[in-house]
C-alpha atoms as a PDB file:
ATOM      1  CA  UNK A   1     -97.454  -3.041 -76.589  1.00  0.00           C
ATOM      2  CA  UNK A   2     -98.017  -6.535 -76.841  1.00  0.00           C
ATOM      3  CA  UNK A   3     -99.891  -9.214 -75.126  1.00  0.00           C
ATOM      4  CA  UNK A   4     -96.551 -11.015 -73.694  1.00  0.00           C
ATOM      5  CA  UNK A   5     -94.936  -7.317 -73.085  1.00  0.00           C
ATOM      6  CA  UNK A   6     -98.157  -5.992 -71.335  1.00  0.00           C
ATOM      7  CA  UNK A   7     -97.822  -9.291 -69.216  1.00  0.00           C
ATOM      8  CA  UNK A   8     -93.836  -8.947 -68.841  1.00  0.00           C
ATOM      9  CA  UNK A   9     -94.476  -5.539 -67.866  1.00  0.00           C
ATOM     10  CA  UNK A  10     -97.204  -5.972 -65.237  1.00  0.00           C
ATOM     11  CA  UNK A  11     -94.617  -9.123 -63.421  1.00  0.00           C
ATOM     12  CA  UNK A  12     -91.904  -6.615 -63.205  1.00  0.00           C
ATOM     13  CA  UNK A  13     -91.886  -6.063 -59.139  1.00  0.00           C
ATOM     14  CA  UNK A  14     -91.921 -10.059 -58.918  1.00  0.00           C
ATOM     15  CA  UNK A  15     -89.361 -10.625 -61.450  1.00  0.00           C
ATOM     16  CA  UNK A  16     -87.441  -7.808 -59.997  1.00  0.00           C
ATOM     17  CA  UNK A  17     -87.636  -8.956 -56.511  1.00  0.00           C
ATOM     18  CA  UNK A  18     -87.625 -12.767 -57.071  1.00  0.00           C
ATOM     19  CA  UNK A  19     -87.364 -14.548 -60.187  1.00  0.00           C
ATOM     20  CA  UNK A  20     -84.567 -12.142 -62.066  1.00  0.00           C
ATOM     21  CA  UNK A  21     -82.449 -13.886 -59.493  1.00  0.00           C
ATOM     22  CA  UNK A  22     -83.107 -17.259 -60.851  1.00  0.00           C
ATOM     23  CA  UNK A  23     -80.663 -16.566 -63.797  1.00  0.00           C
ATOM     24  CA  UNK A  24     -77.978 -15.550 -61.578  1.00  0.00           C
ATOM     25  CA  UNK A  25     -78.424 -18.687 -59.282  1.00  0.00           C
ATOM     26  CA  UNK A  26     -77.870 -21.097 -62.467  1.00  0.00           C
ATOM     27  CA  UNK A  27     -75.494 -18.834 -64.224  1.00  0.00           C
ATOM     28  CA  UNK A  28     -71.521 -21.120 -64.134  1.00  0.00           C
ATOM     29  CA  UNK A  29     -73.400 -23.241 -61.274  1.00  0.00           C
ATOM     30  CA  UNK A  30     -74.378 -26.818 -61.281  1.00  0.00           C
ATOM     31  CA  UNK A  31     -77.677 -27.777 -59.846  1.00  0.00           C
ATOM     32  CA  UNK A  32     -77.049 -29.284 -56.433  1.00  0.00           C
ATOM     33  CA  UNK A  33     -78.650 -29.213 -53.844  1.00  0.00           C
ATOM     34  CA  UNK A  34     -77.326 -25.320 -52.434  1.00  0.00           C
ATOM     35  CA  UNK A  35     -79.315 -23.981 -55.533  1.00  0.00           C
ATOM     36  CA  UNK A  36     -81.953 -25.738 -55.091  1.00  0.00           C
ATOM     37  CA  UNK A  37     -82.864 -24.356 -52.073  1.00  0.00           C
ATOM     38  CA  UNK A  38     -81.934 -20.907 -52.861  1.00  0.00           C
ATOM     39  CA  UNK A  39     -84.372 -21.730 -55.919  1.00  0.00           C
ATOM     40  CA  UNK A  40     -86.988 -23.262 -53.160  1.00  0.00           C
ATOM     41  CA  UNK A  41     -86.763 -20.001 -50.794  1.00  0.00           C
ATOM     42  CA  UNK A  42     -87.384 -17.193 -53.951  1.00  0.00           C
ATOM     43  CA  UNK A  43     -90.447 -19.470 -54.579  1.00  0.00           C
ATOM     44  CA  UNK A  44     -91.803 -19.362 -51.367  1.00  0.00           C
ATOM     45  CA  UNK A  45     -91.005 -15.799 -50.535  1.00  0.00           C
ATOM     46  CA  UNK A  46     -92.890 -14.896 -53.960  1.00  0.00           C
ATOM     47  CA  UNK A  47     -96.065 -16.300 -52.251  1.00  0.00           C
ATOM     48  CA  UNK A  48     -95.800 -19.292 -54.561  1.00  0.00           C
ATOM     49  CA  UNK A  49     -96.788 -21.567 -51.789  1.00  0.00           C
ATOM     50  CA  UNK A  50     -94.738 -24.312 -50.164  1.00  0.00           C
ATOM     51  CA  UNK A  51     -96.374 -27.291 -51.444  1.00  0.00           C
ATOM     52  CA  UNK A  52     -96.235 -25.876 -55.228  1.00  0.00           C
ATOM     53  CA  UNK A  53     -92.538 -24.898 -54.351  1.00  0.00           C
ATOM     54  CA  UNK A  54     -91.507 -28.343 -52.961  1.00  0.00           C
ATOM     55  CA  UNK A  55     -93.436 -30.110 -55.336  1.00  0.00           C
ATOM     56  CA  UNK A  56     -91.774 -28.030 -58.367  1.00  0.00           C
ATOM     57  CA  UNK A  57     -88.221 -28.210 -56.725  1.00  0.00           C
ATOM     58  CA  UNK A  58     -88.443 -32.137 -56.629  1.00  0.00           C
ATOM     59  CA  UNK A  59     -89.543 -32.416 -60.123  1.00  0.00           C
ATOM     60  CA  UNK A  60     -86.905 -30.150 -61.253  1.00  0.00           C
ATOM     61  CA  UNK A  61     -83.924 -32.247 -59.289  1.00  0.00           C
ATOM     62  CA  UNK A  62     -85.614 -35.505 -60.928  1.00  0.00           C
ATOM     63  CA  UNK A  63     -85.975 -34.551 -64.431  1.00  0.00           C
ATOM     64  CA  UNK A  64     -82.184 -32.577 -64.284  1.00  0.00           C
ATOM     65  CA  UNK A  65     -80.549 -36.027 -63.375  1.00  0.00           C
ATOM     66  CA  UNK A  66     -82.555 -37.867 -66.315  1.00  0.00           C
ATOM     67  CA  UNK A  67     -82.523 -35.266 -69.013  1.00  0.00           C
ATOM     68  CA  UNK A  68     -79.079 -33.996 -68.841  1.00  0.00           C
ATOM     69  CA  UNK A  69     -80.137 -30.883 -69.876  1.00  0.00           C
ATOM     70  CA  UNK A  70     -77.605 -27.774 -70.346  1.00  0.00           C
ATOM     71  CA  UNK A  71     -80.040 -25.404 -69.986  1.00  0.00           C
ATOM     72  CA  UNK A  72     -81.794 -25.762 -66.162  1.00  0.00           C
ATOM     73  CA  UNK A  73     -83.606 -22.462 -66.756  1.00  0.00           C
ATOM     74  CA  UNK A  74     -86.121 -23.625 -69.351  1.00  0.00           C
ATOM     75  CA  UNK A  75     -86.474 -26.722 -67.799  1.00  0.00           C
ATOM     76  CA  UNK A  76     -87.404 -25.358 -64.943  1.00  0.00           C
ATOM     77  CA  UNK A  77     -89.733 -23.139 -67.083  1.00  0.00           C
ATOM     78  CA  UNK A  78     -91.225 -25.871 -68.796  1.00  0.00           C
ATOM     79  CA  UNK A  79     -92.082 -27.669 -65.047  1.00  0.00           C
ATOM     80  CA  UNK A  80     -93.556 -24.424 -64.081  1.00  0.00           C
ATOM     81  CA  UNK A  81     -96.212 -24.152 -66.883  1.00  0.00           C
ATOM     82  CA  UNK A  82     -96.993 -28.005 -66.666  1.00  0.00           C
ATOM     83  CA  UNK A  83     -97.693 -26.956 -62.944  1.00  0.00           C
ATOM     84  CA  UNK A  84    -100.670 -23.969 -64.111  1.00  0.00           C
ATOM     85  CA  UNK A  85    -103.874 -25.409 -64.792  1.00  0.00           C
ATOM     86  CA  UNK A  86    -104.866 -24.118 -68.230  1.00  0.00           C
ATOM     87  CA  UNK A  87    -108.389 -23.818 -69.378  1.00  0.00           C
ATOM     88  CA  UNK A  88    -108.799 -20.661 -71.351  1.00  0.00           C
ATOM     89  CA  UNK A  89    -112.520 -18.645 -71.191  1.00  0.00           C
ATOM     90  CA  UNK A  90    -114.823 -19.292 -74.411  1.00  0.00           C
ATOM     91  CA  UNK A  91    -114.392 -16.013 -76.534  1.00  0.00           C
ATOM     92  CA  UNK A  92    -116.653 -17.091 -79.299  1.00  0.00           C
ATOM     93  CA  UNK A  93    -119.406 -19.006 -76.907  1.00  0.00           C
ATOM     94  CA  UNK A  94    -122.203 -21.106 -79.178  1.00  0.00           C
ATOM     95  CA  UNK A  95    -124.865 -21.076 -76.261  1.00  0.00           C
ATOM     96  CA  UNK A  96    -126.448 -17.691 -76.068  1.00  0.00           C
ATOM     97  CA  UNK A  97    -127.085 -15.842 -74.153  1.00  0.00           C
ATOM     98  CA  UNK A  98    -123.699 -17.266 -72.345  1.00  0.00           C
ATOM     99  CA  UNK A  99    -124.154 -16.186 -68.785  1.00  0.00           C
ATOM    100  CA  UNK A 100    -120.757 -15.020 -66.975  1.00  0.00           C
ATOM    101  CA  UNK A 101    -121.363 -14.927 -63.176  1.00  0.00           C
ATOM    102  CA  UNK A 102    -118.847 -12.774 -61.117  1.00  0.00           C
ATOM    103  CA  UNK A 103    -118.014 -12.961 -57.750  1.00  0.00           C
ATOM    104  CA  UNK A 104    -115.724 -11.365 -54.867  1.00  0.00           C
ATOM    105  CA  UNK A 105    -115.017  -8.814 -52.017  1.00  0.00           C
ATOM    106  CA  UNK A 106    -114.889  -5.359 -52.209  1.00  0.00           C
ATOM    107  CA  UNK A 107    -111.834  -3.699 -53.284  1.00  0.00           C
ATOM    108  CA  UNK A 108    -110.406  -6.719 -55.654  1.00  0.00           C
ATOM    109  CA  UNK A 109    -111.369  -4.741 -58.936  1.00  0.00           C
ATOM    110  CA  UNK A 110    -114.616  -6.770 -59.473  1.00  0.00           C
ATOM    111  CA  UNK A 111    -117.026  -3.999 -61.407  1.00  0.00           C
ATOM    112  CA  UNK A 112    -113.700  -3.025 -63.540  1.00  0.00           C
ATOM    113  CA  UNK A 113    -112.318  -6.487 -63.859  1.00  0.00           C
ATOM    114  CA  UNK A 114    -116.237  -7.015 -65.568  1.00  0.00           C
ATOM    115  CA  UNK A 115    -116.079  -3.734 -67.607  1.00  0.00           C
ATOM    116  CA  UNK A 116    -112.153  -4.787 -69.133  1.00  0.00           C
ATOM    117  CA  UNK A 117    -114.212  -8.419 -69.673  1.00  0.00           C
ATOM    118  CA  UNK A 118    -117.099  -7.295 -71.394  1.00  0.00           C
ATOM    119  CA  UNK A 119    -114.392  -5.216 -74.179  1.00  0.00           C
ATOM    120  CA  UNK A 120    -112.618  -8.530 -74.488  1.00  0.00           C
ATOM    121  CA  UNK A 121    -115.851  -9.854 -75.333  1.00  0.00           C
ATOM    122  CA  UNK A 122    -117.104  -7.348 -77.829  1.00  0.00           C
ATOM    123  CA  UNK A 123    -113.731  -6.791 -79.450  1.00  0.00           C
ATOM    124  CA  UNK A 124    -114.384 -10.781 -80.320  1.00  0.00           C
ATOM    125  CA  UNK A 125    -117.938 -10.070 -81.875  1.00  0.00           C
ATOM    126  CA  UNK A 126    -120.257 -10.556 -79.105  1.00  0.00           C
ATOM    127  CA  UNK A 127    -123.189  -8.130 -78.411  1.00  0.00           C
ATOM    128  CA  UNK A 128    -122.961  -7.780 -74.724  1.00  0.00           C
ATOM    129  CA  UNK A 129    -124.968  -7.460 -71.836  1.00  0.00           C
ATOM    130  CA  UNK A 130    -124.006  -5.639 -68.100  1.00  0.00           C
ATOM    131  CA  UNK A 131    -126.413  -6.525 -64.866  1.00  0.00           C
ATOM    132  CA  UNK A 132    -125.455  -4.692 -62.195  1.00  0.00           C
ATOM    133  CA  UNK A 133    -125.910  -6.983 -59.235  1.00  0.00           C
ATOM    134  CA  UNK A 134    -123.751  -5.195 -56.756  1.00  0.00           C
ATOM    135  CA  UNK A 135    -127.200  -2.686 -55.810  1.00  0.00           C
ATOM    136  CA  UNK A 136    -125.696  -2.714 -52.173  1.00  0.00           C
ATOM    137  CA  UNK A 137    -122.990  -0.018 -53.469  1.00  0.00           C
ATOM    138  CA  UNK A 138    -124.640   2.656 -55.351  1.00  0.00           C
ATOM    139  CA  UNK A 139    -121.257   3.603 -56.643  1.00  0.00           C
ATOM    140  CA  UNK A 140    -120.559   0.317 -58.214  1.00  0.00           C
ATOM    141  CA  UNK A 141    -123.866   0.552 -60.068  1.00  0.00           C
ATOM    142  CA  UNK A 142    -122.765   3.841 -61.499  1.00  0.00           C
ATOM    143  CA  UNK A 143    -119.485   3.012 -62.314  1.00  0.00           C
ATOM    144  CA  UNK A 144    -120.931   0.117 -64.500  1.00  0.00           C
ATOM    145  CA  UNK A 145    -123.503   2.514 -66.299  1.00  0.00           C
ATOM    146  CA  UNK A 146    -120.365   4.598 -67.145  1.00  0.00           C
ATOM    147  CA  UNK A 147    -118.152   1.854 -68.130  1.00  0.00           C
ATOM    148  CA  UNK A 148    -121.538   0.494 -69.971  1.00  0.00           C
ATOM    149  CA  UNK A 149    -121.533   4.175 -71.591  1.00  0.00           C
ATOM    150  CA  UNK A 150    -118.124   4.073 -72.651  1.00  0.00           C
ATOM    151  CA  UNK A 151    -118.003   0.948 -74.280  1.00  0.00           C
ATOM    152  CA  UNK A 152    -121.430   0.740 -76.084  1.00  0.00           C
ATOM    153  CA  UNK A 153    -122.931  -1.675 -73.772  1.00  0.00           C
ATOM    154  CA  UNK A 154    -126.377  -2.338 -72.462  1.00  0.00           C
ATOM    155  CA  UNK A 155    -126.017  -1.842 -68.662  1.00  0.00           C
ATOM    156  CA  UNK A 156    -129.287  -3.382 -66.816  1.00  0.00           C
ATOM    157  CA  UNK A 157    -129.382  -1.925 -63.417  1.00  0.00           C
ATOM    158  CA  UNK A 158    -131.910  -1.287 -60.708  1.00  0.00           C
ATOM    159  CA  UNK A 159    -132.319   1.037 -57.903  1.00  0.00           C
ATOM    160  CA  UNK A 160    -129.536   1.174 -54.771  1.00  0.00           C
ATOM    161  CA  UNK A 161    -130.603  -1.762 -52.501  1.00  0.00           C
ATOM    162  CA  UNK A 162    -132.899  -3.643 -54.528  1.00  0.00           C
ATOM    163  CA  UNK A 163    -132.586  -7.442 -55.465  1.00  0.00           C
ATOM    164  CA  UNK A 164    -130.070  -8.541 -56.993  1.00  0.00           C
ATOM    165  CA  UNK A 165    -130.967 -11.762 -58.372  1.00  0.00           C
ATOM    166  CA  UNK A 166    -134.045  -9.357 -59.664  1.00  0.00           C
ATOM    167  CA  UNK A 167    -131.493  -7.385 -61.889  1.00  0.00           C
ATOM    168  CA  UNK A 168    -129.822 -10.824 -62.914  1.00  0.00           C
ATOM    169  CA  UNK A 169    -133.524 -11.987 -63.763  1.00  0.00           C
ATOM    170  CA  UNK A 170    -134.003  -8.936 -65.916  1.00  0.00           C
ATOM    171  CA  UNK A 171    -131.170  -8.738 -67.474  1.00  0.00           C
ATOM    172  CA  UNK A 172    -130.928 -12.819 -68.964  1.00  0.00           C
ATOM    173  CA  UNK A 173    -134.558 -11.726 -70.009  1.00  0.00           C
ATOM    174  CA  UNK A 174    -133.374  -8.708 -72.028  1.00  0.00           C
ATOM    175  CA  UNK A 175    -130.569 -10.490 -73.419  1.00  0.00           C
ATOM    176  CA  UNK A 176    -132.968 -13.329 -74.579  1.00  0.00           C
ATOM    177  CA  UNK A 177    -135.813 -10.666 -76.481  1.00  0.00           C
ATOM    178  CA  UNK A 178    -132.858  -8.749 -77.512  1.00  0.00           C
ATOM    179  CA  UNK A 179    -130.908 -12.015 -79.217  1.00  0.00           C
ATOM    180  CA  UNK A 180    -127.618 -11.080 -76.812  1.00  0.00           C
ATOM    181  CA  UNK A 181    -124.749 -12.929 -76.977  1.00  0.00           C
ATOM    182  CA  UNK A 182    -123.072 -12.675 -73.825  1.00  0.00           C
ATOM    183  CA  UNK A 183    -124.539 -11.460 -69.879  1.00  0.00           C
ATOM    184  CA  UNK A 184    -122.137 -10.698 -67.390  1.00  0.00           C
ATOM    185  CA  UNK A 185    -123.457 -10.577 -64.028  1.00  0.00           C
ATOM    186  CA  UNK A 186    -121.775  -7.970 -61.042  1.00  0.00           C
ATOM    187  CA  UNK A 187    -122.538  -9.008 -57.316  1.00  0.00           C
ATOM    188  CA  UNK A 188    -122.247  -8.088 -54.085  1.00  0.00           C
ATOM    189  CA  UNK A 189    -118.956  -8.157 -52.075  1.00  0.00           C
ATOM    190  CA  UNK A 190    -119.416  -7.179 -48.340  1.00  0.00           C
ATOM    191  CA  UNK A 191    -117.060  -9.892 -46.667  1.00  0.00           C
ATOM    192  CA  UNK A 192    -118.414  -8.729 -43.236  1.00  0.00           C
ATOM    193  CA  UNK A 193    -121.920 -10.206 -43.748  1.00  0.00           C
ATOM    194  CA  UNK A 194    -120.242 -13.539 -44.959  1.00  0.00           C
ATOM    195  CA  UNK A 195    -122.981 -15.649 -44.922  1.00  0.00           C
ATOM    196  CA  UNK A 196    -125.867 -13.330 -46.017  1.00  0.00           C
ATOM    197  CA  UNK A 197    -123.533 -12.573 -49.047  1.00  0.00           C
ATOM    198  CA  UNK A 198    -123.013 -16.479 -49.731  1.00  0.00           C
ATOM    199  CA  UNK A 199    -126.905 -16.911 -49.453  1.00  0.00           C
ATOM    200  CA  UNK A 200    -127.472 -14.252 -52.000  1.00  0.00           C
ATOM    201  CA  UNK A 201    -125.199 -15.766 -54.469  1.00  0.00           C
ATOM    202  CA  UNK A 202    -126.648 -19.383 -54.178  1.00  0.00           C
ATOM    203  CA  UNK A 203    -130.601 -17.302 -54.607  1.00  0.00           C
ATOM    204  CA  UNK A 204    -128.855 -15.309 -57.915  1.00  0.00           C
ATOM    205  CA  UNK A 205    -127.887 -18.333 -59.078  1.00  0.00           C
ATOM    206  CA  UNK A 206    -131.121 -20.367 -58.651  1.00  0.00           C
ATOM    207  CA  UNK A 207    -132.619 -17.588 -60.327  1.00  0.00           C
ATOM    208  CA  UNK A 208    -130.266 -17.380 -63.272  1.00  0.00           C
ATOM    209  CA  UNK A 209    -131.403 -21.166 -63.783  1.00  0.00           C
ATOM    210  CA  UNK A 210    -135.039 -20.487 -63.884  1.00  0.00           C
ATOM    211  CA  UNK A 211    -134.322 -18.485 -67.161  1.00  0.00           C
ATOM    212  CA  UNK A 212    -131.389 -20.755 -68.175  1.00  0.00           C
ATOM    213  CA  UNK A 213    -131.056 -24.189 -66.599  1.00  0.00           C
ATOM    214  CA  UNK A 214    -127.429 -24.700 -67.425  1.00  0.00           C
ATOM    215  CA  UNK A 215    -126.632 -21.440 -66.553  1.00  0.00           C
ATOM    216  CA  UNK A 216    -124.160 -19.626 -65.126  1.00  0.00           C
ATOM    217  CA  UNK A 217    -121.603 -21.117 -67.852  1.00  0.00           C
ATOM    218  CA  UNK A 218    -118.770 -19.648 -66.155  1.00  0.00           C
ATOM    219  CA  UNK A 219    -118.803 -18.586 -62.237  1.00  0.00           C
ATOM    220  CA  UNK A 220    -115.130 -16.442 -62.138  1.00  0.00           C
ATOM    221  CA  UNK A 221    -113.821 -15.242 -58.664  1.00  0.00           C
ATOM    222  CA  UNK A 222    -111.761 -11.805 -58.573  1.00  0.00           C
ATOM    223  CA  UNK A 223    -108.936 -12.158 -56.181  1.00  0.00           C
ATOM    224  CA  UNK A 224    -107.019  -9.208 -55.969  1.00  0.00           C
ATOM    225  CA  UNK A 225    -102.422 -10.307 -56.333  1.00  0.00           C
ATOM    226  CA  UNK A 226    -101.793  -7.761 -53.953  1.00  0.00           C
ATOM    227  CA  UNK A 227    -103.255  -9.746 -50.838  1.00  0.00           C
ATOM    228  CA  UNK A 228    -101.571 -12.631 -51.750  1.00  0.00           C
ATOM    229  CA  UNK A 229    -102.787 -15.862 -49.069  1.00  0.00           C
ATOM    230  CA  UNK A 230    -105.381 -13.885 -47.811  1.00  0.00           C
ATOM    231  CA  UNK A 231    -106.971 -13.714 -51.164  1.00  0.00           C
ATOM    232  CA  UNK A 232    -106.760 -18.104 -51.001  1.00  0.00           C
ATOM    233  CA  UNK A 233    -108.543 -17.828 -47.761  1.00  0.00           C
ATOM    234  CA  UNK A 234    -111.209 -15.723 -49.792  1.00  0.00           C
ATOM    235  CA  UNK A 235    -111.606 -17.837 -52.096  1.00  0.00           C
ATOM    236  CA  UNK A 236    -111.798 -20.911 -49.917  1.00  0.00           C
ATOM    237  CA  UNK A 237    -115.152 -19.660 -48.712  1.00  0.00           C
ATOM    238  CA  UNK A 238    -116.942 -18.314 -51.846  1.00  0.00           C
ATOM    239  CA  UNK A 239    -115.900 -22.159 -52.969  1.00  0.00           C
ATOM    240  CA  UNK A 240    -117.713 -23.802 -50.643  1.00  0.00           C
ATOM    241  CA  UNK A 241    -120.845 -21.626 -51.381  1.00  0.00           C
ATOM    242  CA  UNK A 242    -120.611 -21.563 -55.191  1.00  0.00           C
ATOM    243  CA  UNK A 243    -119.100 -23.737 -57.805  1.00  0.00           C
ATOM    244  CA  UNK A 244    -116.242 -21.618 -59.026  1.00  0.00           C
ATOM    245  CA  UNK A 245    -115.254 -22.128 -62.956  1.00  0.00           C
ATOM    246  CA  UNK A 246    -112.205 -20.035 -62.248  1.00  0.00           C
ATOM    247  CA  UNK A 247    -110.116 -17.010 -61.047  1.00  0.00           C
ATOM    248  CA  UNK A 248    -109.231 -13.546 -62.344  1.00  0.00           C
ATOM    249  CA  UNK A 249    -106.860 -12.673 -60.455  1.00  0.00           C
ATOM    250  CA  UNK A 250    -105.545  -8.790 -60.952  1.00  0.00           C
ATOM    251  CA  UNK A 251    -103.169  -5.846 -59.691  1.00  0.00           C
ATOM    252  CA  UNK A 252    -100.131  -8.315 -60.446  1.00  0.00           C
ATOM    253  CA  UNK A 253     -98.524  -5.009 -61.357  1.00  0.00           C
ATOM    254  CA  UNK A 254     -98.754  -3.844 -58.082  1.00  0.00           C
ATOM    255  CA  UNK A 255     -97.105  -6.447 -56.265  1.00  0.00           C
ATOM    256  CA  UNK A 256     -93.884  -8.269 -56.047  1.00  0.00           C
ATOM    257  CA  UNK A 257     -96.199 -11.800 -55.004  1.00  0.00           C
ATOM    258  CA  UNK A 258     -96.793 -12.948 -58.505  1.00  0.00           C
ATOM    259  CA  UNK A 259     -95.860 -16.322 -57.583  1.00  0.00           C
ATOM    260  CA  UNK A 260     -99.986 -16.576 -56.266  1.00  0.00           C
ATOM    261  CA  UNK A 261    -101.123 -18.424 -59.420  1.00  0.00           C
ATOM    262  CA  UNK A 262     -98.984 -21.123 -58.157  1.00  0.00           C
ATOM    263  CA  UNK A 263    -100.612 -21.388 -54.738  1.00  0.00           C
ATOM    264  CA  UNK A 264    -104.101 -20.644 -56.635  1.00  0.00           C
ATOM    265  CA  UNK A 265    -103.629 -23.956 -58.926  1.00  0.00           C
ATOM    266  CA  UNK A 266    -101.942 -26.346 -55.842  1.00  0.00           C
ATOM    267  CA  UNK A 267    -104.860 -25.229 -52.946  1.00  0.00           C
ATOM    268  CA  UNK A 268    -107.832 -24.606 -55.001  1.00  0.00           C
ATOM    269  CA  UNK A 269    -107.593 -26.669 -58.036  1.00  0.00           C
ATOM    270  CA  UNK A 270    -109.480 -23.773 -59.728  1.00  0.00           C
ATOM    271  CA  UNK A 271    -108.099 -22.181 -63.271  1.00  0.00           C
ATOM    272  CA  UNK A 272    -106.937 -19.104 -63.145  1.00  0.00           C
ATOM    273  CA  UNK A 273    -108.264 -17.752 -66.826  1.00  0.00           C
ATOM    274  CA  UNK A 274    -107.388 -14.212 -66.466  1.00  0.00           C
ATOM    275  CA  UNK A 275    -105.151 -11.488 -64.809  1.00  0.00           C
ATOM    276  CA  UNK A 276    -105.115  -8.032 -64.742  1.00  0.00           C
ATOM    277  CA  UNK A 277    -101.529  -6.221 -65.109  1.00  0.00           C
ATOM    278  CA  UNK A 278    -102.322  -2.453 -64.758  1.00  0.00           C
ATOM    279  CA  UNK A 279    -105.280  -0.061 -64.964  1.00  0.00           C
ATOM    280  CA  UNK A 280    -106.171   0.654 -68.271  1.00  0.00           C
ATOM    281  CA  UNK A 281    -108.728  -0.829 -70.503  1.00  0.00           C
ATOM    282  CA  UNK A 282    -106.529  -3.354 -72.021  1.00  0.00           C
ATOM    283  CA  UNK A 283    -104.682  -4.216 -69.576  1.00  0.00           C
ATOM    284  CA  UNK A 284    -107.133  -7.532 -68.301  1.00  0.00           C
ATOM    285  CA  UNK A 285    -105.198 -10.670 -70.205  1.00  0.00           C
ATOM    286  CA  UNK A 286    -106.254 -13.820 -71.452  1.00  0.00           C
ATOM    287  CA  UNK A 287    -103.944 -16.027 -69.057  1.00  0.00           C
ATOM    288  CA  UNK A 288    -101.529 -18.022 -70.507  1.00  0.00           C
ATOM    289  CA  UNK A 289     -99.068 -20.383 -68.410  1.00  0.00           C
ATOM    290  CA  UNK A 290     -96.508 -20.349 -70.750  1.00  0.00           C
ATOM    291  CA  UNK A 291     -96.282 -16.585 -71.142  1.00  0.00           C
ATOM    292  CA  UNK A 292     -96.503 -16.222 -67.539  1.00  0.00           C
ATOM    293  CA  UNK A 293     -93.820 -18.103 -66.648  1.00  0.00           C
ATOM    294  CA  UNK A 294     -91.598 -16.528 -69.017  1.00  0.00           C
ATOM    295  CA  UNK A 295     -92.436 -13.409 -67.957  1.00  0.00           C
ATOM    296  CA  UNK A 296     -91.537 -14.441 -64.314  1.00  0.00           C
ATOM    297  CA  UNK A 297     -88.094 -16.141 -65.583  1.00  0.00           C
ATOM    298  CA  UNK A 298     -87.815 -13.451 -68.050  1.00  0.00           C
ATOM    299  CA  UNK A 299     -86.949 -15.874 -70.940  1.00  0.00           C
ATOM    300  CA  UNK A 300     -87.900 -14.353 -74.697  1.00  0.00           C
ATOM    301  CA  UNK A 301     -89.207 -16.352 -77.176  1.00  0.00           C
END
């Protein structure tokens, strides 16, 4: 399957539920102001957010009336993909080690969402590096080493309960004697001890620059689709105590809220630079607004 089909595929229970009615709306139908508001209510009901909504909706009735266009859909597509923030992750990075920082709760997909990245990584040439900062879960330190197994990467892991910005430490020093090429960094995600979580992060991160002064090169926040707002709130918080470079934001396959990016973009002014669309080892994408919103619209190019 391809990388638009995988995506198409993994939007299905949004398109289904929201956007497949979009063609129906314009089909024989002028664009007045009934169908923009029917538009305006799918967009808001797909957790799109009602500023991004509004804000698309107006520049949709403004650009109809000045570009004549016969075909509303793609228009509308076209406003949709100007309305994504687009700054794609560095596949082929030139500083090395380049240090990948990843944060988030429990239960978003964080240790797999790092596993699927690291493949995406080493499928582009890199030689890899795991540290397995989460050491308040022994589990998610094991299911790293496994994933680390599987893929034929170094995994750099300490005991359950240790430091974690000691296994960060470590593992930019490994990746250095060892001429690495990229370090991804797993951490802790216990939203229930917000502010001893938020303090960790800021002491990873002042270690991280210790070995590597510009370092991390890109801070990326796992929201999980399914939780839609919520997962804004989330990320609200873990942006006040850490510069986020941008969002990963997976299990769009499991929900019929794929309109989130949206919101994402308007509230947090963060990229989103990846999404995950089902389980399997391929299935984390490089995200692409104009793929996206075709998907959503279903409109093949």
């Amino acid at each position: 399957m391809g990388f638009f089909n995988k995506i198409k595929e993994g939007l299905k229970k949004t398109r289904d539920k929201f956007f497949g009615n979009i063609k129906t709306i314009f089909s024989g139908r002028t664009l007045d102001d009934d169908v923009l508001e029917e538009l305006e209510e799918i967009m808001i009901l797909s957790d799109m957010g009602v500023e991004a909504s509004k804000d698309i909706i107006e520049k949709l009735k403004e650009r109809y009336k000045k570009e004549k266009t016969d075909d509303p859909l793609l228009l509308l597509r076209d406003i949709m993909v100007e309305h994504l923030d687009n700054k794609p992750i560095i596949l082929k990075p030139e500083k090395k080690p380049y240090v990948i920082l990843v944060v988030g709760v429990n239960g978003t997909g964080k240790t797999t969402t790092i596993a699927k990245l690291g493949k995406i990584y080493k499928e582009n040439g890199n030689e890899v590096v795991f540290a397995s900062g989460d050491t308040f879960r022994a589990a998610a330190i094991e299911q790293l080493k496994e994933w680390g197994n599987r893929l034929g990467i170094n995994v750099i892991a300490h005991s359950h309960g240790s430091d974690a910005a000691a296994v960060a430490y470590d593992a930019l020093n490994h990746a250095i004697s060892k001429n690495k090429d990229v370090v991804i960094i797993d951490t802790a995600g216990r939203l229930h001890t917000k502010s001893n979580l938020m303090e960790e992060l800021k002491k990873i991160k002042r270690v991280i620059q210790k070995v590597i002064p510009d370092a991390p090169h890109e801070t990326l926040l796992v929201l999980d689709g399914t939780t839609g707002q919520n997962g804004i709130v989330q990320a609200k918080v873990f942006k006040e105590a850490i510069d986020l470079s941008g969002i990963v934001v997976t299990k769009l396959d499991g929900t019929a809220k794929g309109g989130i990016a949206f919101a994402i973009n308007q509230e947090l002014k963060i990229p989103i630079k990846l999404i995950g669309v089902g389980e399997k080892e391929d299935d984390l994408q490089l995200f692409d607004p104009n793929d996206y919103c075709n998907a959503l619209l279903d409109i093949e190019e």
